[in-house]
N, C-alpha and C. Protein backbone atom coordinates (compact mmCIF):
# COMPACT_ATOMS: atom_id res chain seq x y z
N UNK A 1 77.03 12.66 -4.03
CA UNK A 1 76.88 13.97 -3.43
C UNK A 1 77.29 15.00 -4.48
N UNK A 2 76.78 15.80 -4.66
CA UNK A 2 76.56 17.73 -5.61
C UNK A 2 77.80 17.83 -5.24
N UNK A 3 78.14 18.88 -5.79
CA UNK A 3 79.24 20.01 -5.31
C UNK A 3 78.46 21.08 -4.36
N UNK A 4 77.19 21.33 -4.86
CA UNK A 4 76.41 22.57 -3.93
C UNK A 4 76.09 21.76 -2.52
N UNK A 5 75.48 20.49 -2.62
CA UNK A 5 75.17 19.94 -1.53
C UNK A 5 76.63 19.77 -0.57
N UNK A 6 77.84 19.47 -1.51
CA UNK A 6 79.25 19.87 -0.35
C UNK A 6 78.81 20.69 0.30
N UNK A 7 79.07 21.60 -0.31
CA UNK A 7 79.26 23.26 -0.20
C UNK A 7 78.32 23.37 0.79
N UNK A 8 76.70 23.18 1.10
CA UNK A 8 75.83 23.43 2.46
C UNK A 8 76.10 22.91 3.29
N UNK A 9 76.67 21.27 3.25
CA UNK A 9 77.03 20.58 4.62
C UNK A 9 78.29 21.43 5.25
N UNK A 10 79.25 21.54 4.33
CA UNK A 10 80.39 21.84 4.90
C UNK A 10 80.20 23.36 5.66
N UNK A 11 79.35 24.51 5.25
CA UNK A 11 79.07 25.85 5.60
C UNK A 11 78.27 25.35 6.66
N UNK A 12 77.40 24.34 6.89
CA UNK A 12 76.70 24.06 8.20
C UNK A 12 77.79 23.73 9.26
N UNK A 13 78.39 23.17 8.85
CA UNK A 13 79.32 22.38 9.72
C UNK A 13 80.73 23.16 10.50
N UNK A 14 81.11 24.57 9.67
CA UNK A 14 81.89 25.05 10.10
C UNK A 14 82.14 25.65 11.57
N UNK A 15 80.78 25.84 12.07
CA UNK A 15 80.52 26.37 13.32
C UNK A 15 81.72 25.00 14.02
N UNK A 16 81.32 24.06 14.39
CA UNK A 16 81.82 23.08 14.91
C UNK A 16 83.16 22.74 14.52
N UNK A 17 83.96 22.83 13.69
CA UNK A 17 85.07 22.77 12.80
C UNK A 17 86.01 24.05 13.15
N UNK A 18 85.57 25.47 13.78
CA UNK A 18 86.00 26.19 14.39
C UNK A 18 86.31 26.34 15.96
N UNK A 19 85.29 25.83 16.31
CA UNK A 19 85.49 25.23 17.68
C UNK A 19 86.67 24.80 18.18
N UNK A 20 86.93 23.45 17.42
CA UNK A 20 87.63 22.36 17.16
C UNK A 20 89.17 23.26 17.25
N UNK A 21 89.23 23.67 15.94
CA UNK A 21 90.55 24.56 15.87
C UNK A 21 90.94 25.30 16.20
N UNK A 22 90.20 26.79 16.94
CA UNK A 22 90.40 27.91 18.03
C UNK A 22 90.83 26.72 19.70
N UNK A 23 90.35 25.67 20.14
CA UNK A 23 91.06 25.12 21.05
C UNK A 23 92.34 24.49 20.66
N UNK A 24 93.01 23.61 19.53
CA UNK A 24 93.71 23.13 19.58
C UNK A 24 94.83 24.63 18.92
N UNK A 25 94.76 25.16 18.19
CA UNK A 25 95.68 26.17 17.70
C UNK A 25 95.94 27.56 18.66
N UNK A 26 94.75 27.63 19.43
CA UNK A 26 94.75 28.73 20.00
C UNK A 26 94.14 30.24 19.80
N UNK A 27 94.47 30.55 18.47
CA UNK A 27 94.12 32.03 18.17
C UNK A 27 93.30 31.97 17.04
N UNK A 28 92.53 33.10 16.82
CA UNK A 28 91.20 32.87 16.10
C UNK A 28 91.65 33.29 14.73
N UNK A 29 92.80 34.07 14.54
CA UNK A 29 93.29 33.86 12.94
C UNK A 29 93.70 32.59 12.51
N UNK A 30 94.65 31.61 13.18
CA UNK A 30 94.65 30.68 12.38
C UNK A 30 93.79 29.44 12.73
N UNK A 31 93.01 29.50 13.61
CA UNK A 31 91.62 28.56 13.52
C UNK A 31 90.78 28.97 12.27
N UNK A 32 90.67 30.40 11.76
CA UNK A 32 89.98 30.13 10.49
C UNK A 32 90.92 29.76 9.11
N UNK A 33 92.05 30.36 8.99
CA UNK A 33 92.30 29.55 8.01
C UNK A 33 92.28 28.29 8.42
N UNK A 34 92.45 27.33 9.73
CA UNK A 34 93.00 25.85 9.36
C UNK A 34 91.09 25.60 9.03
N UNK A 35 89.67 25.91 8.98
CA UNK A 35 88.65 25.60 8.99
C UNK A 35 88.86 25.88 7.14
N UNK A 36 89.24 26.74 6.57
CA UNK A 36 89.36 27.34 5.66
C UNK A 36 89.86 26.19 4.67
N UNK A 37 90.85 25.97 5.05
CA UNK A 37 92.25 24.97 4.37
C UNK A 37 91.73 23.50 4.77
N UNK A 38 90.79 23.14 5.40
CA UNK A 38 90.20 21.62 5.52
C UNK A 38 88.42 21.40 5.23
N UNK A 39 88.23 22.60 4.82
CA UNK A 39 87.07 22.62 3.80
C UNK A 39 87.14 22.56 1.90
N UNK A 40 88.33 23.57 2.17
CA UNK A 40 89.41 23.22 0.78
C UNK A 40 89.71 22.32 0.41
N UNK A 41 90.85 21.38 1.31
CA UNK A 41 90.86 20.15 0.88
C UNK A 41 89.70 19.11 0.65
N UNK A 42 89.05 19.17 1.54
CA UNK A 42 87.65 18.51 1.12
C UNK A 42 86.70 18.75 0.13
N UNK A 43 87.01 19.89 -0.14
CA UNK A 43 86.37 19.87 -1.52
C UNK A 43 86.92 19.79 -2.37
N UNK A 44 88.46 20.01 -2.54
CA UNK A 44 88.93 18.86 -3.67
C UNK A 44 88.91 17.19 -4.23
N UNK A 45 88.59 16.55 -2.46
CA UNK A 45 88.63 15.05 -2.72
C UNK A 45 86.92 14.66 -1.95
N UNK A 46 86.12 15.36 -2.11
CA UNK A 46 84.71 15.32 -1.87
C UNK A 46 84.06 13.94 -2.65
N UNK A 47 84.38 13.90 -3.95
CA UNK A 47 84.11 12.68 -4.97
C UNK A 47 84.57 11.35 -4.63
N UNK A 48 85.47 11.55 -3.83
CA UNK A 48 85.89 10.01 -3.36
C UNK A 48 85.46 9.52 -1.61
N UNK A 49 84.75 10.42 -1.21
CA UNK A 49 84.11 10.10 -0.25
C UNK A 49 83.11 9.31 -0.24
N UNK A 50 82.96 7.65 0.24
CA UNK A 50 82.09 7.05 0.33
C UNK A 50 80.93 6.82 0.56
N UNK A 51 80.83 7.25 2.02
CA UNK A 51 79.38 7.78 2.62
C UNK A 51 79.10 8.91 2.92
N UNK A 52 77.97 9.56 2.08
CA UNK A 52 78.14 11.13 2.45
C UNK A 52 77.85 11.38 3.70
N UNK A 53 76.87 10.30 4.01
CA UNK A 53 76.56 10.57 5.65
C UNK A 53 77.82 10.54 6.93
N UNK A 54 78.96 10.10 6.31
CA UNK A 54 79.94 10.83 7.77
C UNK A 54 80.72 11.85 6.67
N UNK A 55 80.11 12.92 6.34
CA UNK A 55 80.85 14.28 5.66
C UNK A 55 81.95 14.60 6.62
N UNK A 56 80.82 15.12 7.90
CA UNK A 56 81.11 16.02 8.62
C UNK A 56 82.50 15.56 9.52
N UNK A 57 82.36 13.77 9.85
CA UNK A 57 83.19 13.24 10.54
C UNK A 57 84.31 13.37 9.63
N UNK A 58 84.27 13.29 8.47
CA UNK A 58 85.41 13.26 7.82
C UNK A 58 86.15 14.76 7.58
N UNK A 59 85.49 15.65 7.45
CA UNK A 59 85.67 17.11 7.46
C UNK A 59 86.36 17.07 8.99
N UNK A 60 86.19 16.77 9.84
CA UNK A 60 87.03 17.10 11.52
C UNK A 60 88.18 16.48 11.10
N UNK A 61 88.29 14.90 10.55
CA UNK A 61 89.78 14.69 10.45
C UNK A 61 90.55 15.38 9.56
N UNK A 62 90.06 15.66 8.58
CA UNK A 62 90.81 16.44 7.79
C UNK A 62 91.23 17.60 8.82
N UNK A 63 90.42 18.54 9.39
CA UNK A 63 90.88 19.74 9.82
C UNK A 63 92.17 19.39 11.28
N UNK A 64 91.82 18.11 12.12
CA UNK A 64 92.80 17.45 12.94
C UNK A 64 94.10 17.78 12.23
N UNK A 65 94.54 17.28 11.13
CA UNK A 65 95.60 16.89 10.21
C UNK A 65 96.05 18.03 9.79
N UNK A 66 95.22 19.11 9.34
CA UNK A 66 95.64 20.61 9.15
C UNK A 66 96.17 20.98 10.17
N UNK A 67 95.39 20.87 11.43
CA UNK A 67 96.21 21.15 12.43
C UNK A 67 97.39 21.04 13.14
N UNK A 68 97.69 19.66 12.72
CA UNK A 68 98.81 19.41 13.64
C UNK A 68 99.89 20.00 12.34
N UNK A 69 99.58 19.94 11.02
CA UNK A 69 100.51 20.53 10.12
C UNK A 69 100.89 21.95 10.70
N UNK A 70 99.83 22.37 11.27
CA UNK A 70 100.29 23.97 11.73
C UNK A 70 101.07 24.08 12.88
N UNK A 71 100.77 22.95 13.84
CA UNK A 71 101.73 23.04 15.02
C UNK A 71 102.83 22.58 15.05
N UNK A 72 103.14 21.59 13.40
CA UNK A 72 104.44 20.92 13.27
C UNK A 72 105.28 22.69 12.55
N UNK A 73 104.54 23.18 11.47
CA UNK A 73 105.48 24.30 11.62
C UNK A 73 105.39 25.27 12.34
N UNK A 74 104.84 25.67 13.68
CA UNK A 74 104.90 26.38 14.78
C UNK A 74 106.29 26.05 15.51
N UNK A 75 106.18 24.57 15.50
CA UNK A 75 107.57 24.00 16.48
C UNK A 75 108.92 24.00 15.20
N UNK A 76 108.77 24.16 14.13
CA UNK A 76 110.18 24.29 13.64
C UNK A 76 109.88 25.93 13.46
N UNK A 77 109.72 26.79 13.21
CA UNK A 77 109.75 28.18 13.20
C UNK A 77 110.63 28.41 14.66
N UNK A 78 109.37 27.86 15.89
CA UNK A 78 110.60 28.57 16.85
C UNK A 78 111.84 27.78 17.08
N UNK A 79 111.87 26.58 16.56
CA UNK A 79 113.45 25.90 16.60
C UNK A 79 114.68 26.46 16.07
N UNK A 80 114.04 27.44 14.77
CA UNK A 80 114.81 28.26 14.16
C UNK A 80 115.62 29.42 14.73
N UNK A 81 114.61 30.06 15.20
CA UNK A 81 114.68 31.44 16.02
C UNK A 81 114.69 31.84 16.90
N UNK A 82 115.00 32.03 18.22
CA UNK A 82 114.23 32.08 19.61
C UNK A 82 113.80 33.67 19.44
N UNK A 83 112.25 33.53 20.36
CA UNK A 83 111.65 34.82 19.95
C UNK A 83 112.34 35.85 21.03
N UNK A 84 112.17 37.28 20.84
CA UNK A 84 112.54 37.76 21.83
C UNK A 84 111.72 37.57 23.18
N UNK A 85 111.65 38.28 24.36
CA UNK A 85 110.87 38.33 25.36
C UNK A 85 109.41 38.87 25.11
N UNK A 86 109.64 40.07 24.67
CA UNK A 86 108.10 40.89 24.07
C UNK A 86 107.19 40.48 23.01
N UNK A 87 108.19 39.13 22.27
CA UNK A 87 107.37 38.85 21.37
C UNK A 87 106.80 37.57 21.30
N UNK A 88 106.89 37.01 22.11
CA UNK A 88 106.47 35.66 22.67
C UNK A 88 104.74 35.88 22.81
N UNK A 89 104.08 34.54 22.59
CA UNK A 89 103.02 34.63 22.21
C UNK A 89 102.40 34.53 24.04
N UNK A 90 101.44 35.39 24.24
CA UNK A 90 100.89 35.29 25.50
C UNK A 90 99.24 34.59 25.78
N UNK A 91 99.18 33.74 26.61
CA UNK A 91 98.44 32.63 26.57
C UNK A 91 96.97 33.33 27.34
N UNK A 92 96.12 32.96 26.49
CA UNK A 92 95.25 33.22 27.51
C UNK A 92 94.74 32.88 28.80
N UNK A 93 93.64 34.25 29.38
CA UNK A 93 93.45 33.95 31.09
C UNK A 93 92.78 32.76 31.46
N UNK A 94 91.80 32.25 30.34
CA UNK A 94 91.10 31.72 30.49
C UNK A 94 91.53 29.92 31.69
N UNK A 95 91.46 29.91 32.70
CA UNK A 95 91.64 28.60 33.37
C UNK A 95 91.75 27.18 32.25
N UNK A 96 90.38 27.09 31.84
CA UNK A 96 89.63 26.14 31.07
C UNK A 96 90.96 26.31 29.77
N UNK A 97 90.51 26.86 29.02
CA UNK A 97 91.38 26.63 27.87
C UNK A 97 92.90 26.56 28.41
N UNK A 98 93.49 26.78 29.23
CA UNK A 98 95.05 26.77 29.35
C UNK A 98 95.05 25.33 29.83
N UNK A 99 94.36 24.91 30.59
CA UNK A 99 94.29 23.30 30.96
C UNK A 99 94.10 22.62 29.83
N UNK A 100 93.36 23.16 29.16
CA UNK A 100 93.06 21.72 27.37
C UNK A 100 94.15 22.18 26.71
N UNK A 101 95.18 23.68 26.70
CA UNK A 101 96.36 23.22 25.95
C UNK A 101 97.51 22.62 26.71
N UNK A 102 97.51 21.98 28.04
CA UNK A 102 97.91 21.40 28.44
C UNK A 102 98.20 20.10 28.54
N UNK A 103 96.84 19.23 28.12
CA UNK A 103 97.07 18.16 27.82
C UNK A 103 97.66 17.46 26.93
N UNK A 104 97.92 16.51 27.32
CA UNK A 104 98.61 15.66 25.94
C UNK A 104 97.71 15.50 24.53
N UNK A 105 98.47 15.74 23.20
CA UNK A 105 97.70 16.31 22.00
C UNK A 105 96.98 14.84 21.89
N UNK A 106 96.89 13.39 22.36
CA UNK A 106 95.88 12.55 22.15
C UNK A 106 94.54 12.63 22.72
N UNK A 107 94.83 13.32 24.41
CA UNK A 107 93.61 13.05 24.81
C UNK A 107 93.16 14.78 24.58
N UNK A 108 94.10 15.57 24.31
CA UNK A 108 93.19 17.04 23.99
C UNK A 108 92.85 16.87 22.72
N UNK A 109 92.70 16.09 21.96
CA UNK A 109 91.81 15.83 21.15
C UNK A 109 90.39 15.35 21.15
N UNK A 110 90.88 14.02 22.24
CA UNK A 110 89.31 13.50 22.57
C UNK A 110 88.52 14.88 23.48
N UNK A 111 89.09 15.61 24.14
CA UNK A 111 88.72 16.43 25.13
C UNK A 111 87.67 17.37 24.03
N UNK A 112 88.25 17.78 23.15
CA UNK A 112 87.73 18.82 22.42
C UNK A 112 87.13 18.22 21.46
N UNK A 113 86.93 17.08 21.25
CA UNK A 113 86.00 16.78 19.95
C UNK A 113 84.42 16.29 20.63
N UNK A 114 85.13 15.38 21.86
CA UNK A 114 83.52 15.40 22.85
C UNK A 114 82.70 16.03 22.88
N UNK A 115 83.71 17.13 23.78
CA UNK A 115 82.92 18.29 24.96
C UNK A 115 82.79 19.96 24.25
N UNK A 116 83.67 19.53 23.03
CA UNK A 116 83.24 21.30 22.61
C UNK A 116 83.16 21.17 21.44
N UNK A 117 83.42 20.19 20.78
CA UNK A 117 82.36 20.16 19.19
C UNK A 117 81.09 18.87 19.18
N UNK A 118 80.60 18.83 20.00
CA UNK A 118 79.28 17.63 20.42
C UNK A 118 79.05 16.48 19.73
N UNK A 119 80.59 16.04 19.60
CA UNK A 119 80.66 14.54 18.48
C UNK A 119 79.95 13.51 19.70
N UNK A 120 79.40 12.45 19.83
CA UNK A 120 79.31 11.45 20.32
C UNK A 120 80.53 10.42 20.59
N UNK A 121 80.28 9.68 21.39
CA UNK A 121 82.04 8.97 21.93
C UNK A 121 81.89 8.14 20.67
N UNK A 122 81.10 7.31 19.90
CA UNK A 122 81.39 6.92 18.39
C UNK A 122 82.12 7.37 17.33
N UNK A 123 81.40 8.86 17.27
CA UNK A 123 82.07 9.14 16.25
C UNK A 123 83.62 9.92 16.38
N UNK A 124 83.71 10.01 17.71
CA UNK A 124 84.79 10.94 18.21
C UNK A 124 85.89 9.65 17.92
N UNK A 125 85.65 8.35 18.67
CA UNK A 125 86.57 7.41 18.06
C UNK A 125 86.50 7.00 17.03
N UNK A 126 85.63 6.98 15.69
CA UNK A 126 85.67 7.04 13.99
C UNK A 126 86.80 8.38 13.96
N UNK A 127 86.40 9.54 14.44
CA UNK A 127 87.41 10.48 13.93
C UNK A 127 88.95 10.52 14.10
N UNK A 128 89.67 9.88 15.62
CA UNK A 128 90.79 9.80 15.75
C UNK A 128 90.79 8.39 15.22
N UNK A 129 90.51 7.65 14.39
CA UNK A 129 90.63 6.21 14.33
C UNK A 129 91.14 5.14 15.42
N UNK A 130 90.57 5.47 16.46
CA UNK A 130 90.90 4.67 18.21
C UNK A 130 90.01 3.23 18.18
N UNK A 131 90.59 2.36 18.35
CA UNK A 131 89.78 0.91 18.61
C UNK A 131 88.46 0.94 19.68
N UNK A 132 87.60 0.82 19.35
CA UNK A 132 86.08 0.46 19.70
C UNK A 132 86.54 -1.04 20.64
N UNK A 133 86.99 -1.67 20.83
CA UNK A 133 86.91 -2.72 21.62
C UNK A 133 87.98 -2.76 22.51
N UNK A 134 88.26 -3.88 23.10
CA UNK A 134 88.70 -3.69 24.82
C UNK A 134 90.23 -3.53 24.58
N UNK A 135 90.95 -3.16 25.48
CA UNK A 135 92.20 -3.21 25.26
C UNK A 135 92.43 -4.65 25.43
N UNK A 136 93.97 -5.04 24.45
CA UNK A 136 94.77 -6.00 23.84
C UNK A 136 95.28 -6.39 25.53
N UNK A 137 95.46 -7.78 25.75
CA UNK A 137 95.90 -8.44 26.56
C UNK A 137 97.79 -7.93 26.50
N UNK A 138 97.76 -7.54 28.08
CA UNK A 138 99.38 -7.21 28.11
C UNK A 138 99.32 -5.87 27.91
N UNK A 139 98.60 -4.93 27.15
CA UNK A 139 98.57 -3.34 26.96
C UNK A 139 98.63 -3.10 28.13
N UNK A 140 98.58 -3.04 28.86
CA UNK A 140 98.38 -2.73 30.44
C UNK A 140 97.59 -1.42 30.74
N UNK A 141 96.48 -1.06 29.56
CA UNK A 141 95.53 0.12 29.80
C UNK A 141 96.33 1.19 28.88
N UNK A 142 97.15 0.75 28.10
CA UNK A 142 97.60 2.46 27.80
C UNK A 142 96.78 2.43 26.04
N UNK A 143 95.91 1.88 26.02
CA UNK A 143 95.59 1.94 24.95
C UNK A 143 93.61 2.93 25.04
N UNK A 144 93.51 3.13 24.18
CA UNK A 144 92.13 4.26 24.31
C UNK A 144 90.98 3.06 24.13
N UNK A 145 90.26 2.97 24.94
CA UNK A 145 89.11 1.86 24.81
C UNK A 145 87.67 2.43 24.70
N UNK A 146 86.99 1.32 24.25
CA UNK A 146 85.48 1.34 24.27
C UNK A 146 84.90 0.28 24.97
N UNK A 147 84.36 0.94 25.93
CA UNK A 147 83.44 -0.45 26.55
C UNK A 147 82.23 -0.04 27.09
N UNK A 148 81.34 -0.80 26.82
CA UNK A 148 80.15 -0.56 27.47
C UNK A 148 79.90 1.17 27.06
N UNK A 149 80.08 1.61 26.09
CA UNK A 149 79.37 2.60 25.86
C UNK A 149 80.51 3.93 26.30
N UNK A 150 81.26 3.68 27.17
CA UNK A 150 81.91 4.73 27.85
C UNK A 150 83.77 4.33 27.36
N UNK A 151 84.75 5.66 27.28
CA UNK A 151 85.89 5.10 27.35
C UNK A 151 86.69 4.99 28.81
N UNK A 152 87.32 3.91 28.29
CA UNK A 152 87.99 3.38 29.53
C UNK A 152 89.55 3.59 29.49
N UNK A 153 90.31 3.71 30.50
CA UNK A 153 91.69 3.32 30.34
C UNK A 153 92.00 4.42 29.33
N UNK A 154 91.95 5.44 29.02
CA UNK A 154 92.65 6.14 27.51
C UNK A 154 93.90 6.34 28.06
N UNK A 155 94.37 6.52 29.09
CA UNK A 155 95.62 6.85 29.58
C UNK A 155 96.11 6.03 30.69
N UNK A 156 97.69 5.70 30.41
CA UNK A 156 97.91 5.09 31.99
C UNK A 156 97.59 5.85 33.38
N UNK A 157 97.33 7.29 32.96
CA UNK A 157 97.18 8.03 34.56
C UNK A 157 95.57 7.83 35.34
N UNK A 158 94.97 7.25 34.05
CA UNK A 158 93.25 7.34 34.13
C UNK A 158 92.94 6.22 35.39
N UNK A 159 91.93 5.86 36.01
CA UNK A 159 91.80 5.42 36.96
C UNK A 159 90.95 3.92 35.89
């Protein structure tokens, strides 16, 4: 793969890569830098990418990983400080989005890589690296499965 041919996949791809990060971060300044900062990195280690054909899958994990870097220093910033009252960050109205930052950060991942960046349940489990086959005897379901096409069991609360 070019450096220019990076450079078009990854500018195609950002639409989806923003998506991704305005749900899990929240606010639309630092969803573009973390799109910013995991196009970056990827184009530093672009050359050691195997198959160019999962770019894009590999471009989401990278930006996953940016992300949670941002929410790991979100949670020590305010461990540091407690904010005042007025300055506390206020959540949006939106129903929908306050429920996906609600969930637990494994399955609001699968939530948002599904249903609002249009990965397929394949590649959505290539991207979190989740086992494609049945859960392990004795797991008792708490493990993220693939079966028959659909996931099963991702959570003990799941039916």
């Amino acid at each position: 793969m070019t450096e220019l041919e990076y450079l078009r996949r990854a500018e195609a791809s950002r639409e989806k890569l923003y998506r991704a990060a305005i749900l899990t971060l929240g606010s639309e300044a630092a969803a573009i830098a973390a799109v910013d900062e995991a196009v970056y990195r990827g184009y530093r280690k672009f050359h050691g990418l195997r198959q160019s054909e999962y770019l894009e899958t590999w471009l989401m994990r990278i930006l996953i990983n940016v992300c949670r870097d941002e929410l790991r220093r979100r949670k020590r910033e305010l461990a540091m400080a407690e904010l005042p009252e007025t300055a506390r960050e206020e959540f949006d109205a939106l129903p929908l989005r306050e429920a996906i930052r609600r969930l637990p950060e494994p399955l609001r991942q699968v939530v948002i890589l599904r249903y609002f960046s249009g990965f397929t349940l394949e590649e959505t489990a290539a991207i979190l690296e989740l086992p494609r086959a049945p859960c392990p005897p004795g797991s008792g379901g708490r493990w993220s499965c693939w079966t028959s096409g659909t996931w099963t069991q991702t959570f003990p609360w799941c039916p």
